[in-house]
Protein backbone atom coordinates (compact mmCIF):
# COMPACT_ATOMS: atom_id res chain seq x y z
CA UNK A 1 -77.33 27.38 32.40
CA UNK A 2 -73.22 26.65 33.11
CA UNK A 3 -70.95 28.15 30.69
CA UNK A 4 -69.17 25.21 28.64
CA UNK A 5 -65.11 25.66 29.72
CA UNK A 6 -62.83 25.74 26.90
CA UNK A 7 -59.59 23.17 26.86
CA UNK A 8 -58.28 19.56 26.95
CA UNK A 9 -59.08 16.96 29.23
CA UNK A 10 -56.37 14.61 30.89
CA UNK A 11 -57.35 11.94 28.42
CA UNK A 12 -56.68 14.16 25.56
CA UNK A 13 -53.62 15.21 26.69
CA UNK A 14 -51.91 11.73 27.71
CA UNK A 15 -53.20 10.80 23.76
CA UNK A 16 -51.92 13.79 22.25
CA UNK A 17 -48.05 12.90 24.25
CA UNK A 18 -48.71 9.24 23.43
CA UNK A 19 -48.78 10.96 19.37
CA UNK A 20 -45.97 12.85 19.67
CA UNK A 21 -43.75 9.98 21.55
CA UNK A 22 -44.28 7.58 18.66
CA UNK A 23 -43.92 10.12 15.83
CA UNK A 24 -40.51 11.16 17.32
CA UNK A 25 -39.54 7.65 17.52
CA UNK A 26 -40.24 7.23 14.09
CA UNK A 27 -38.67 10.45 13.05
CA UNK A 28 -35.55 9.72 15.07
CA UNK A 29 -35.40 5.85 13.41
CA UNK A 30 -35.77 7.33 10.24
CA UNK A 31 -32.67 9.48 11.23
CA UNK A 32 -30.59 7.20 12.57
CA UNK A 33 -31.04 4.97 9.78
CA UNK A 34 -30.28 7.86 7.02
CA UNK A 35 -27.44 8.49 8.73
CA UNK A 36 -25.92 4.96 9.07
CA UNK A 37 -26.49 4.55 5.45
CA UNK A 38 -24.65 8.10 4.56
CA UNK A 39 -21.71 6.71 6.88
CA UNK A 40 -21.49 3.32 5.37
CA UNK A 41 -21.69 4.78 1.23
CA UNK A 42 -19.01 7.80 2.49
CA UNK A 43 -16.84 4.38 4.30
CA UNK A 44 -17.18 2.89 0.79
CA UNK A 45 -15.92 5.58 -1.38
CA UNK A 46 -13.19 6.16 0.82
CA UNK A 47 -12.04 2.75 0.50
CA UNK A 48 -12.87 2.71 -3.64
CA UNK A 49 -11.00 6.16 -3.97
CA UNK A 50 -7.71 4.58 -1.88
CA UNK A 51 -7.64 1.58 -3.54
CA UNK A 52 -8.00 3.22 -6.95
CA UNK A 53 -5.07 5.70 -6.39
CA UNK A 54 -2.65 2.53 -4.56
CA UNK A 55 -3.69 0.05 -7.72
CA UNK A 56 -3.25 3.03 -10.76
CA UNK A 57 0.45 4.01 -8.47
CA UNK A 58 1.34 0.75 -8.60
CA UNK A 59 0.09 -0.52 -12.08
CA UNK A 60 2.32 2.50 -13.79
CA UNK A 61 5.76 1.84 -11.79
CA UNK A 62 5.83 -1.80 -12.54
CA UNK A 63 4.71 -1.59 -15.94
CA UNK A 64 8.01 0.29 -16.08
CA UNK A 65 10.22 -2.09 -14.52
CA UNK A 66 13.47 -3.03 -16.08
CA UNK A 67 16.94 -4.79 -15.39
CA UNK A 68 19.44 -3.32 -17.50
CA UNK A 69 22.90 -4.11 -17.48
CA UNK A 70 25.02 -4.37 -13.96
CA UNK A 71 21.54 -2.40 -13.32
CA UNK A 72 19.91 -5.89 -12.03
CA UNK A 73 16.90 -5.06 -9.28
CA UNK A 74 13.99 -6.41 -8.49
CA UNK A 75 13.56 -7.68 -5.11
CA UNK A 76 11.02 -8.30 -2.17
CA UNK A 77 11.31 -8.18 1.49
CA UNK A 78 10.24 -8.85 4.84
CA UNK A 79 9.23 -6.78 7.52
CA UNK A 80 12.28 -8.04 9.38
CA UNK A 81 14.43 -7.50 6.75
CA UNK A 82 13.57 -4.06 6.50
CA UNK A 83 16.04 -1.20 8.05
CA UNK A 84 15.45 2.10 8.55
CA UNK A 85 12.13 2.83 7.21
CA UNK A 86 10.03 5.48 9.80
CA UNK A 87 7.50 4.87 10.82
CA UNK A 88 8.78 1.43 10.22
CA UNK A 89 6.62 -1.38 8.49
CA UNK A 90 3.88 -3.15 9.24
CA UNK A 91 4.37 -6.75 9.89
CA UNK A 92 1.75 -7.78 7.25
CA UNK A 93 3.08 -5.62 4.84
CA UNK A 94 5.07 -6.83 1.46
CA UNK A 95 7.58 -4.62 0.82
CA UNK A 96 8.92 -4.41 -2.95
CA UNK A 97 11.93 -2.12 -4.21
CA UNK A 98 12.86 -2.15 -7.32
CA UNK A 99 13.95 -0.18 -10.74
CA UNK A 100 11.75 1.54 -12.85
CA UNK A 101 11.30 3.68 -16.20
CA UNK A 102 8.68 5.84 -14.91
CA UNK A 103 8.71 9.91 -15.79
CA UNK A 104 9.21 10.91 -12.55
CA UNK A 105 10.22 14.69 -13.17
CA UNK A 106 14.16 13.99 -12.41
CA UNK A 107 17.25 13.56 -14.43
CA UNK A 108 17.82 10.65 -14.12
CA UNK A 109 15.67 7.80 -16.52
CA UNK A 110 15.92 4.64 -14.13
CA UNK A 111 13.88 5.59 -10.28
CA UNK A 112 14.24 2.90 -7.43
CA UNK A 113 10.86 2.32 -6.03
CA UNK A 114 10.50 1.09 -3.14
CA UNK A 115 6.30 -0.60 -1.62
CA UNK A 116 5.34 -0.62 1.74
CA UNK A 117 3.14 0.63 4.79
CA UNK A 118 4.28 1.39 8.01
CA UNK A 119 3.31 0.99 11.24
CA UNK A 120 0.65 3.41 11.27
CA UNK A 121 -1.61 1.88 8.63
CA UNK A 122 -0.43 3.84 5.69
CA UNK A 123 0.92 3.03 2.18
CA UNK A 124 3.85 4.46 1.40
CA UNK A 125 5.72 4.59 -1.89
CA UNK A 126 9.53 5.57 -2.45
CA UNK A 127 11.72 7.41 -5.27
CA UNK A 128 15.39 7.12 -5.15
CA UNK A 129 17.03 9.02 -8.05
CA UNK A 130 20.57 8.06 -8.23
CA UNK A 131 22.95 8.11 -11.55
CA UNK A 132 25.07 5.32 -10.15
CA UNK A 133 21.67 3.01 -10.53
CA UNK A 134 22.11 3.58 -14.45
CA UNK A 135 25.94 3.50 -14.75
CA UNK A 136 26.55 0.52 -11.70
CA UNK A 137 25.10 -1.79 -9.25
CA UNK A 138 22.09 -1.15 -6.91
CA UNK A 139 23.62 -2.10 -3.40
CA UNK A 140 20.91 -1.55 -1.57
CA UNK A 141 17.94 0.66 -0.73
CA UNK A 142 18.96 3.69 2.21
CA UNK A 143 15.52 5.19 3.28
CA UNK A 144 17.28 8.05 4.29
CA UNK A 145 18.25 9.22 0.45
CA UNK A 146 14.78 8.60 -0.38
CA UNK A 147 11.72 10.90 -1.25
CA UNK A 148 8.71 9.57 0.52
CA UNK A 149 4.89 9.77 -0.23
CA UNK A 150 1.94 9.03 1.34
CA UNK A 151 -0.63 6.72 -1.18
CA UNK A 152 -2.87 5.41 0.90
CA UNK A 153 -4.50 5.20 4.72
CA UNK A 154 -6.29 2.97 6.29
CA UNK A 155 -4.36 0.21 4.86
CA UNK A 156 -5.07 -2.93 6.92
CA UNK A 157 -3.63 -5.71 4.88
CA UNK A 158 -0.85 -5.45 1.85
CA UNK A 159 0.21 -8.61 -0.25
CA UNK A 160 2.26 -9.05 -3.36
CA UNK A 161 2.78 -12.01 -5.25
CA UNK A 162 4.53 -12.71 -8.14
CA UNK A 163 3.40 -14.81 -10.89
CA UNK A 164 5.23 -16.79 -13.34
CA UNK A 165 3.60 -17.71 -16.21
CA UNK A 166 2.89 -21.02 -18.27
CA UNK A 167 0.60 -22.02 -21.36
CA UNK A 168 -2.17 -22.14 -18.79
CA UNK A 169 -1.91 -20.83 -15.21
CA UNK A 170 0.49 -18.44 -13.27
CA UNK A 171 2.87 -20.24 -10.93
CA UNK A 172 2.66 -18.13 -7.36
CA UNK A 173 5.49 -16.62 -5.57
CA UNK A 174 5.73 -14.61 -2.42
CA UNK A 175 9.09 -13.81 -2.93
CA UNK A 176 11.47 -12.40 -6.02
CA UNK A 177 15.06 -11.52 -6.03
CA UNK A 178 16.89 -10.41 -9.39
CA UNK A 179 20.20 -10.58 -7.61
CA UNK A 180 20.35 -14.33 -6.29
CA UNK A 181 18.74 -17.73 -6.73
CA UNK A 182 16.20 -18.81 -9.17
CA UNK A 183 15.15 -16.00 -10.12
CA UNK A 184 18.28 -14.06 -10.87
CA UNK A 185 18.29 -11.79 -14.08
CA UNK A 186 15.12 -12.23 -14.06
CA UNK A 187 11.16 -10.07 -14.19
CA UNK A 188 8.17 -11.83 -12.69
CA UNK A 189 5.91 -12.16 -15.61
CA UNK A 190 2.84 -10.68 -13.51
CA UNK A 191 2.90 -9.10 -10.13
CA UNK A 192 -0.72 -9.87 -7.79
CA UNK A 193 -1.79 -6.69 -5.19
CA UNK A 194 -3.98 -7.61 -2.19
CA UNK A 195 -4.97 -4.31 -0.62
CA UNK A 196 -7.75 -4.87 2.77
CA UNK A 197 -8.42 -1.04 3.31
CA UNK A 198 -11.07 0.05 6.22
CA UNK A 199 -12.99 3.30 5.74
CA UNK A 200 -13.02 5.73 9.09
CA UNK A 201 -16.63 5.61 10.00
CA UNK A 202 -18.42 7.04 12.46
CA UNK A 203 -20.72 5.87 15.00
CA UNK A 204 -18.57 2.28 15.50
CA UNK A 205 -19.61 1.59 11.66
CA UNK A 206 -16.51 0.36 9.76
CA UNK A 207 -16.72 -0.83 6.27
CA UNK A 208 -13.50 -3.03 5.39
CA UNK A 209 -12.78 -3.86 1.38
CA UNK A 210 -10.21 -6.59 -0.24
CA UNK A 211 -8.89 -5.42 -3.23
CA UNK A 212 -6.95 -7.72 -5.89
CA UNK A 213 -5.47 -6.63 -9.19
CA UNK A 214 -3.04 -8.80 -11.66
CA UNK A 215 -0.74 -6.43 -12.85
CA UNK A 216 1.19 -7.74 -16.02
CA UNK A 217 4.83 -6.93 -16.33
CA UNK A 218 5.68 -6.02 -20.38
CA UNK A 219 8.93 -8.32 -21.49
CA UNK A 220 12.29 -6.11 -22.06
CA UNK A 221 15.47 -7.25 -24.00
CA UNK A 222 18.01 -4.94 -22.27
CA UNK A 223 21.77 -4.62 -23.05
């Protein structure tokens, strides 16, 4: 009598591949798809975490805002009308300076702030400690006497507006001067913040946020 042989046949092999091909596909879909959602929720908290620490950096200063005195600052610019800030602005980028009560760990009560982000997609924030700014007039801002710090990356977009307020709406600016025109002497009653941040995904997966907060600005009698 033959002797059975021991092993697979052809047919047993080509099913046993034909196995193996689809669980891998399934494995590596399974993968794939873990790992797009880890990318998109770490994209996410990025963007939460950036906009929380621009919007709480913001809130404080202008909740401290004041004009006091030949003190009188509160202005807004334009990209164009920007000098010497490096990297420079971004072209879609409000820029705000103005004077504010913050603790700041200096001498001196009254800080010029100063709002923007630069060329390279960051958000950059300004202190300018200066005695003359308590006992005189603010001339100007000079980057170059300034302290700078980086809130924010990833900063596509960056709006202010400035709200006057009525018994029943805000009126909408998207530009303020405390020194000249209308608004001279004068505190928006709210200030509006647009941030569009974009999280630094991998894998060409990009999550992009808008962000909008109503910051109110506290009334202050000065002398």
């Amino acid at each position: 009598m033959e002797k059975r042989r021991n092993g697979f046949t052809l047919l047993e092999l080509l099913i046993v591949i034909a196995l193996m091909a689809v669980l891998w596909g399934v494995a590596y879909t399974l993968l794939y798809q873990s790992k797009k959602v880890f990318s998109l929720s770490e994209n996410k908290l990025e963007m939460y975490q950036y906009a929380r620490i621009a919007i709480s950096d913001i809130s404080r200063n202008l909740k401290g805002a004041i004009l006091k005195d030949t003190v009188d600052y509160f202005k807004s610019f334009t990209p164009l009308e920007a000098t010497g800030l490096t990297p420079p602005p971004k072209d879609n980028s409000s820029i705000l300076t103005f004077l504010s009560l913050t603790p700041n760990g200096s001498s001196t009560p009254v800080t010029l702030i100063t709002y923007y982000v630069n060329n390279v997609d960051e958000l950059m924030l300004a202190h300018y400690n200066d005695a003359s700014y308590i006992y005189g007039n603010v001339s100007g801002f000079d980057p170059h006497d300034a302290t700078f710090y980086k809130l924010a990356a990833n900063i596509n977009y960056f709006n202010l507006a400035y709200g006057i307020g009525n018994t029943w709406v805000n009126t909408w600016v998207n530009t303020w001067n405390s020194t000249d025109g209308t608004t001279t002497g004068r505190l928006p009653d709210s200030v509006k913040v647009t941030l569009q941040i974009y999280g630094t995904g991998t894998g060409g997966m990009m999550e992009i946020g808008t962000f909008t907060t109503e910051i109110m600005i506290p009334c202050r009698v000065t002398h």
